[in-house]
N, C-alpha and C. Protein backbone atom coordinates (compact mmCIF):
# COMPACT_ATOMS: atom_id res chain seq x y z
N UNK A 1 103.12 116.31 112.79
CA UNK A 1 102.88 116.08 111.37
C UNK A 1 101.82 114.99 111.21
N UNK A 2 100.64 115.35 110.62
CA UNK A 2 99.52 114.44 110.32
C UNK A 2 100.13 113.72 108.72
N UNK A 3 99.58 112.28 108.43
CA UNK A 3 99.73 112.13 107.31
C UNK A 3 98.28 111.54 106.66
N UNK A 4 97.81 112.58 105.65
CA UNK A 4 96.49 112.48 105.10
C UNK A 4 96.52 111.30 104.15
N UNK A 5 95.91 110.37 103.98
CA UNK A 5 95.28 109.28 103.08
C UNK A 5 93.70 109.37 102.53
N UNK A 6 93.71 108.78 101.43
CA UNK A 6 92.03 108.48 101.18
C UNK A 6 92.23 107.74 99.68
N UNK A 7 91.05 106.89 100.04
CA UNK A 7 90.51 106.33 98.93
C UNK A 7 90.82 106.58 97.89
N UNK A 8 90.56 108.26 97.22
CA UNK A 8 90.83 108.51 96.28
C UNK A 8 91.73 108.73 95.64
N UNK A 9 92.86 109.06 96.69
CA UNK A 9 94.00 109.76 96.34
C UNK A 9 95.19 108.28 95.95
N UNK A 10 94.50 106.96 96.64
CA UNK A 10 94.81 105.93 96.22
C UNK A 10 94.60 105.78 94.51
N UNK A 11 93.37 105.62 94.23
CA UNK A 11 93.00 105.69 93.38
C UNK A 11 92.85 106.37 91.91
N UNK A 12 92.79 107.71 92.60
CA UNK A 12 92.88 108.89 91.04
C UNK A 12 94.20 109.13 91.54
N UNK A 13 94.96 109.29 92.15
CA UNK A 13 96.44 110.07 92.83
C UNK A 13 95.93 111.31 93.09
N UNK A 14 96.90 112.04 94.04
CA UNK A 14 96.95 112.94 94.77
C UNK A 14 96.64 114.51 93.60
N UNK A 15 97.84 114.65 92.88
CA UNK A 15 97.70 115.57 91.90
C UNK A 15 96.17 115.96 91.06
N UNK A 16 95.89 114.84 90.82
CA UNK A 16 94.44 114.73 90.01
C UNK A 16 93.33 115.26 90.61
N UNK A 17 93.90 114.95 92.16
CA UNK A 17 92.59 115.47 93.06
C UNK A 17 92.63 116.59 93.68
N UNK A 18 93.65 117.57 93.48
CA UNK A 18 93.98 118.58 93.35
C UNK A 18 93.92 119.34 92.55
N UNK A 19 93.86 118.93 91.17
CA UNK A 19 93.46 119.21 90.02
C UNK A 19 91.66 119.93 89.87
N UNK A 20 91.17 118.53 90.25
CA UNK A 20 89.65 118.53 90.45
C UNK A 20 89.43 119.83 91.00
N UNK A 21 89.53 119.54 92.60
CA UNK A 21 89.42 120.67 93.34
C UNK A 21 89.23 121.71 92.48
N UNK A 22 90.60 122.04 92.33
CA UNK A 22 90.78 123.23 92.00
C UNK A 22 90.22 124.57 90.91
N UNK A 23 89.73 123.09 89.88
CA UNK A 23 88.58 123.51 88.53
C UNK A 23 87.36 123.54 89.34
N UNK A 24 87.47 122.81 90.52
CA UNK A 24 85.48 123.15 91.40
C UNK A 24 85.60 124.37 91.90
N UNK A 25 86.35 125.01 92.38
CA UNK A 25 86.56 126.01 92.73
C UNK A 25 86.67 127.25 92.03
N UNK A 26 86.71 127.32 90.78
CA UNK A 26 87.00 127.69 89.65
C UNK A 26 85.81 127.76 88.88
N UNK A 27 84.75 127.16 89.31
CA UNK A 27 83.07 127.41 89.19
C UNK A 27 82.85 126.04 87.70
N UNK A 28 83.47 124.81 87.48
CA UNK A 28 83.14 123.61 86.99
C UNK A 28 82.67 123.01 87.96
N UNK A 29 81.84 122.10 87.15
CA UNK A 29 81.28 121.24 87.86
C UNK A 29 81.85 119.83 87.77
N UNK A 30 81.40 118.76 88.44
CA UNK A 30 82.12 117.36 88.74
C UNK A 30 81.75 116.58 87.20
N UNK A 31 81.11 117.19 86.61
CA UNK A 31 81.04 116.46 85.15
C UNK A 31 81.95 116.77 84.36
N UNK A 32 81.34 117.79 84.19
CA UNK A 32 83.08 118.48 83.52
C UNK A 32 83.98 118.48 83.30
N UNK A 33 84.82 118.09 85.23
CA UNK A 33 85.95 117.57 85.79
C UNK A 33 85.76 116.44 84.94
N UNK A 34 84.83 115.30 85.61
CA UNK A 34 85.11 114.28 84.97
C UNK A 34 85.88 113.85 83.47
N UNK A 35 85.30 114.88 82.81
CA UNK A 35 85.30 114.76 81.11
C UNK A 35 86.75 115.01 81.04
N UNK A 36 87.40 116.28 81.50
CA UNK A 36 88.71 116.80 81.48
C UNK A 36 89.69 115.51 81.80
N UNK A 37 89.45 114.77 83.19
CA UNK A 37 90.50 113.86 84.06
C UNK A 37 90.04 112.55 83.78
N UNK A 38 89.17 112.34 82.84
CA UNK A 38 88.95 110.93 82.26
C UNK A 38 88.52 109.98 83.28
N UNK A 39 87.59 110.68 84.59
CA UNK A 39 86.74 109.80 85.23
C UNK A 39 85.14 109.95 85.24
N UNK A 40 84.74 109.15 85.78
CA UNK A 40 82.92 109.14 86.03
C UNK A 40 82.65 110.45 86.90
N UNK A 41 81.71 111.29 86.97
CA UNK A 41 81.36 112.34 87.76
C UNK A 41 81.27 111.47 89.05
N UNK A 42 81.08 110.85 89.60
CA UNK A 42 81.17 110.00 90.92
C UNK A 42 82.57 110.17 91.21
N UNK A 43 83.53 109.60 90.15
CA UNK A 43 84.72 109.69 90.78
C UNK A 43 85.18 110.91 90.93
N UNK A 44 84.96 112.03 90.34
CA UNK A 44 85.17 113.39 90.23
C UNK A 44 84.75 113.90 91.35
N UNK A 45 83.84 113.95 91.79
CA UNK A 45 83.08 114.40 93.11
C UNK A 45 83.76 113.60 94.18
N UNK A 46 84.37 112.37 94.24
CA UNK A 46 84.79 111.55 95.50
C UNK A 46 86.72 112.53 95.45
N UNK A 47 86.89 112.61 94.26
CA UNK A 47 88.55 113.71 94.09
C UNK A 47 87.91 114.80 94.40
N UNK A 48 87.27 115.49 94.09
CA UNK A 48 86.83 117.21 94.71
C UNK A 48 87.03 116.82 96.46
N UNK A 49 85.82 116.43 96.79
CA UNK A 49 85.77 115.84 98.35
C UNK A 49 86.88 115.36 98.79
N UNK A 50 88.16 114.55 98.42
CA UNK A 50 89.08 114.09 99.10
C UNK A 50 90.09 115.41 99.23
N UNK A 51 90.29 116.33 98.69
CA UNK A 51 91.38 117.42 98.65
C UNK A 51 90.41 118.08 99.42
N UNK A 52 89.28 118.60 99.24
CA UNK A 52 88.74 119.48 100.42
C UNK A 52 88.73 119.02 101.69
N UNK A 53 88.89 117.82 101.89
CA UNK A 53 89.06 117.26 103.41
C UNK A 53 90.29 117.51 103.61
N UNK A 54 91.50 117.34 102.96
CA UNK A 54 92.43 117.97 103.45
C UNK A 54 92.81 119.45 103.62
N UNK A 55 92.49 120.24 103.01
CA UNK A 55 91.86 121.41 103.12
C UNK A 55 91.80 121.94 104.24
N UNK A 56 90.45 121.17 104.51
CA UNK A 56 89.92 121.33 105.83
C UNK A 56 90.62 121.25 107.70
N UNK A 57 91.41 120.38 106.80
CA UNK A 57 92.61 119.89 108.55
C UNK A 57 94.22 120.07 108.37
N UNK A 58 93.95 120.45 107.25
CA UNK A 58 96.11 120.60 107.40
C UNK A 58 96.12 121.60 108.27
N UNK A 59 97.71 121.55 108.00
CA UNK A 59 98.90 122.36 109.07
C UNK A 59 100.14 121.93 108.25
N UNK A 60 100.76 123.52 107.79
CA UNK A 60 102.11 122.87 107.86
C UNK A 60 103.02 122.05 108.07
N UNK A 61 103.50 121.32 107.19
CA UNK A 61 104.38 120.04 107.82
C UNK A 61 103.50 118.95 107.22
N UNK A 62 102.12 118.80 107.24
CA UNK A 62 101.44 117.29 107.07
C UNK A 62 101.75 117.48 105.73
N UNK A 63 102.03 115.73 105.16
CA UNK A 63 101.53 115.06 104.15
C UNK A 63 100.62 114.74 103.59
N UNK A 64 100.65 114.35 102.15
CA UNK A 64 99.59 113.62 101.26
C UNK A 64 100.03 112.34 100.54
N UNK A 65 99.39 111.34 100.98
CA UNK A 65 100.35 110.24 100.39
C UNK A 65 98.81 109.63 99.65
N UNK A 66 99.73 108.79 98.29
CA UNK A 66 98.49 108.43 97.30
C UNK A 66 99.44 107.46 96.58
N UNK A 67 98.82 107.27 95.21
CA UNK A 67 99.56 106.32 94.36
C UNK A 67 101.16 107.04 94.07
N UNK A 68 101.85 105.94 94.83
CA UNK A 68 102.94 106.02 95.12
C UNK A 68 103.82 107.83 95.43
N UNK A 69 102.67 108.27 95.17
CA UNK A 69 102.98 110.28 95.55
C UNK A 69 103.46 110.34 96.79
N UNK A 70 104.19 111.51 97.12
CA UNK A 70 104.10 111.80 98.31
C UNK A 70 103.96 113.51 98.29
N UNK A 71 103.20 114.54 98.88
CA UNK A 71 103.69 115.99 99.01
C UNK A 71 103.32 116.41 100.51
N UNK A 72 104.24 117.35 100.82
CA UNK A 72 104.24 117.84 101.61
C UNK A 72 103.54 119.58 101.63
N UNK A 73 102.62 119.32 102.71
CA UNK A 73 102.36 121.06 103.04
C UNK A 73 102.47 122.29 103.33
N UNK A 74 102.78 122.95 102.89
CA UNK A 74 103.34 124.31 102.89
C UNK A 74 102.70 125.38 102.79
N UNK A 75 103.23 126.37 103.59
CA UNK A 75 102.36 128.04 103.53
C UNK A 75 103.67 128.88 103.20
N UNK A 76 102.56 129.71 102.05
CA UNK A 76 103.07 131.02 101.84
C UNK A 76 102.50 131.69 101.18
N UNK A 77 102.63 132.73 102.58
CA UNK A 77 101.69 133.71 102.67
C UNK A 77 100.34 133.53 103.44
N UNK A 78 99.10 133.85 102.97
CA UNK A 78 97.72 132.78 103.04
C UNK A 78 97.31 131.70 102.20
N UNK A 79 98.37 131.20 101.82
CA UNK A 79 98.18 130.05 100.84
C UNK A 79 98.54 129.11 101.11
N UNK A 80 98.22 127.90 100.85
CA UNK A 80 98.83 126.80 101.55
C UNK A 80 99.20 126.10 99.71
N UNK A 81 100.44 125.46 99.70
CA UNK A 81 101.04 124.62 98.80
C UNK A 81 101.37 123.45 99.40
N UNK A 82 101.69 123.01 97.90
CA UNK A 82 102.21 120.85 98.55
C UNK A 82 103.58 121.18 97.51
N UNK A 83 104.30 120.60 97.60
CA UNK A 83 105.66 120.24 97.56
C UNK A 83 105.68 119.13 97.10
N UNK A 84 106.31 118.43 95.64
CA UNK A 84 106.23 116.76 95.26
C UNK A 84 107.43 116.70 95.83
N UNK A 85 107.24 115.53 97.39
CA UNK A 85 108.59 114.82 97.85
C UNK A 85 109.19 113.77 97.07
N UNK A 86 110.27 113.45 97.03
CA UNK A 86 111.03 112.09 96.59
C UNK A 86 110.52 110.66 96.72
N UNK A 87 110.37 109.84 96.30
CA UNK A 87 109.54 108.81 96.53
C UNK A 87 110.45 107.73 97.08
N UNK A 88 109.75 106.85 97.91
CA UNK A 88 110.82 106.20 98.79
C UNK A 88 111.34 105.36 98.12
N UNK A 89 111.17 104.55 96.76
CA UNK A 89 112.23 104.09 95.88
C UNK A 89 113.49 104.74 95.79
């Protein structure tokens, strides 16, 4: 089990940058995003980029840990999902 961190996910949280993603993918652009998630297109583009890096290296089982978030990775099917875990409070 890898556990993924970044900057951003500190910062905007995990969800948000999943969010992003997911409208980039969806053919918006990082301004756009921005306007929607109430950040600077910089920060929008640094949340697109932080979920595609994870993207890029999961495996079942790894985490995403961010402002105070935690989810876990999951497949089903050809899809990969996150799971909101319990927070260690």
């Amino acid at each position: 089990m890898k556990i993924h961190t970044s900057k951003a996910f500190k910062k905007y949280g995990v969800y948000q940058c999943l969010i992003a993603h997911d409208q980039n993918t969806h053919g918006e652009g990082a301004s756009t995003i921005a306007i929607m998630l109430g950040l600077t297109t910089r920060q929008a583009d640094a949340a697109i980029n932080a979920w595609a890096a994870v993207l890029a290296s999961c495996e079942v089982g790894d985490q995403v840990h961010g402002v105070g978030e935690r989810f876990a990775v999951e497949q089903h099917g050809s899809r990969f999902t996150i799971r909101r875990l319990p927070s260690n409070t």
